[in-house]
C-alpha atoms as a PDB file:
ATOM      1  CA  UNK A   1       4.405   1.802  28.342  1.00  0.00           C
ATOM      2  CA  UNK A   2       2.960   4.114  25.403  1.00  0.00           C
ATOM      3  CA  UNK A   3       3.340   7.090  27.457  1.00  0.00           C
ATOM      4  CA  UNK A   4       7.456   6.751  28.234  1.00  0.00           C
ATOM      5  CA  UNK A   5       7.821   5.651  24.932  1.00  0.00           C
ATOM      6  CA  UNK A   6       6.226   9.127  23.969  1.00  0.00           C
ATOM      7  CA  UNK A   7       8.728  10.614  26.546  1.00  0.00           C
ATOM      8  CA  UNK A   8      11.334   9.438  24.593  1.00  0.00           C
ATOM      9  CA  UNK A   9      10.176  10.246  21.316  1.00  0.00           C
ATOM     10  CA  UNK A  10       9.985  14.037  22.546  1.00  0.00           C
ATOM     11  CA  UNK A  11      13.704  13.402  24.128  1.00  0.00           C
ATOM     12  CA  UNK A  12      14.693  12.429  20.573  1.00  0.00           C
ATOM     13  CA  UNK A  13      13.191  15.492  18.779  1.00  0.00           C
ATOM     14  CA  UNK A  14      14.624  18.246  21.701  1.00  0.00           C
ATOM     15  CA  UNK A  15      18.327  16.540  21.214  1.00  0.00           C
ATOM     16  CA  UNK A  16      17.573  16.329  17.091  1.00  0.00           C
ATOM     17  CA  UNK A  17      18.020  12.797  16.590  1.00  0.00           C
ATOM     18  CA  UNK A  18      15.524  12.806  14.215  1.00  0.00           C
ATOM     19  CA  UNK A  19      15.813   8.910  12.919  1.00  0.00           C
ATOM     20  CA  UNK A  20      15.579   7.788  16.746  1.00  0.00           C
ATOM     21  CA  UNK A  21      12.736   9.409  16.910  1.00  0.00           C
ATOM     22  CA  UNK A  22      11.067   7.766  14.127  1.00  0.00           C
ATOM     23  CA  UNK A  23      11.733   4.509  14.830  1.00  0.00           C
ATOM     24  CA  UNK A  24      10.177   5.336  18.809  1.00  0.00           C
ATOM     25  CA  UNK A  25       7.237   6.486  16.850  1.00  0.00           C
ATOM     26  CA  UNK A  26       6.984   3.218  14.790  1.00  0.00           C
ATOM     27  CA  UNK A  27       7.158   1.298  17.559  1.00  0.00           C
ATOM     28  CA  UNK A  28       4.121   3.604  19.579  1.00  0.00           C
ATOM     29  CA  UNK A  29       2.371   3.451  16.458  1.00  0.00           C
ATOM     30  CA  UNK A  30       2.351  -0.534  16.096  1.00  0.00           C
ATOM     31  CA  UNK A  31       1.344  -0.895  19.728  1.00  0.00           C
ATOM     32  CA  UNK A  32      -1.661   0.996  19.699  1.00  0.00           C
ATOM     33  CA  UNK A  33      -2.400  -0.064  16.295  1.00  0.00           C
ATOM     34  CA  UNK A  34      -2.304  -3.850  16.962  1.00  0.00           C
ATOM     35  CA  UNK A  35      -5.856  -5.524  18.063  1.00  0.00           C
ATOM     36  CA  UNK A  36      -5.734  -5.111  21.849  1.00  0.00           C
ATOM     37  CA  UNK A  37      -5.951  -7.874  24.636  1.00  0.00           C
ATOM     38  CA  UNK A  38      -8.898  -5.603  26.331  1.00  0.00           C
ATOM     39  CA  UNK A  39     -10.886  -2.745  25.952  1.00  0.00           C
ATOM     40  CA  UNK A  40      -8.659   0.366  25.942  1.00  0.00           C
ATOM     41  CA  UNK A  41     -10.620   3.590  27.086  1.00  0.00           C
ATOM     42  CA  UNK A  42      -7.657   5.908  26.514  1.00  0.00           C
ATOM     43  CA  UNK A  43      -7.365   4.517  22.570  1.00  0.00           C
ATOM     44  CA  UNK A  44      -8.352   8.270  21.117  1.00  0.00           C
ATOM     45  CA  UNK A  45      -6.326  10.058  23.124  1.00  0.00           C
ATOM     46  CA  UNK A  46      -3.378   7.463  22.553  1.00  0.00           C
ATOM     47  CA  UNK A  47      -4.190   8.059  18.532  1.00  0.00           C
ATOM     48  CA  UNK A  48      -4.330  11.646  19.383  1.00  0.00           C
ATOM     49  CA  UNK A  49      -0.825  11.446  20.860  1.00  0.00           C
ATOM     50  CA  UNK A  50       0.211   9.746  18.249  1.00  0.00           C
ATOM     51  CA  UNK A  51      -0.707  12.298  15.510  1.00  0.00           C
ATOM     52  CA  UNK A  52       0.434  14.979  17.170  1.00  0.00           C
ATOM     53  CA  UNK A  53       3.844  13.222  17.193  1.00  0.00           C
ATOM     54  CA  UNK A  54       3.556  12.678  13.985  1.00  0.00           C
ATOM     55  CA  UNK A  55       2.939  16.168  13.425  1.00  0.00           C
ATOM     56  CA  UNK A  56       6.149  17.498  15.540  1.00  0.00           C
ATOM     57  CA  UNK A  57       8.259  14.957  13.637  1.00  0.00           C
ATOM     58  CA  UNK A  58       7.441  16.334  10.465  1.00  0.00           C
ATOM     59  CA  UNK A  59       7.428  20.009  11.010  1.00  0.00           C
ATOM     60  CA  UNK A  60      10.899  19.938  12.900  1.00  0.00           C
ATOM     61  CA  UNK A  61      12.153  18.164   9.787  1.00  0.00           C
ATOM     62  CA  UNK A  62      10.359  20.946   7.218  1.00  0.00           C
ATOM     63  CA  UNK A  63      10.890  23.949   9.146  1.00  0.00           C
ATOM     64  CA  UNK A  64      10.353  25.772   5.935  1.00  0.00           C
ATOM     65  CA  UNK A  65       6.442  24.952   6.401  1.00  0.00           C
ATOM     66  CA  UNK A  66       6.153  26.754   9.670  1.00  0.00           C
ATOM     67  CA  UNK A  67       6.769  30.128   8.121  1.00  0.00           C
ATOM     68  CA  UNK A  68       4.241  29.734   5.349  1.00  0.00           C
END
């Protein structure tokens, strides 16, 4: 489920809906943050995702940064 809530989170940020995309990445963030039922072998990668997104969000919302 992470991965087409990550779908949509990129979805949000290509049509600017910036607040949308926040809340998607709240929502990723408390499910892979949460203790987990199992074992999860993808949990770095998922955290990786995660910054990344982070990341995106951030910079398409400071676009001034990028040309520093």
């Amino acid at each position: 489920m992470s991965d087409k809530i990550l779908i949509a989170f990129h979805h949000a940020c290509d049509q600017g809906d910036f607040e949308v995309a926040e809340e998607l990445l709240r929502i990723l963030e408390m499910m892979l943050t949460r203790r987990p039922v199992s074992p999860d072998l993808n949990r770095r990668k998922n955290m990786e995702s995660l910054v990344a997104a982070h990341e995106r969000l951030w910079l398409l919302r400071h676009p001034e940064a990028k040309d520093q």
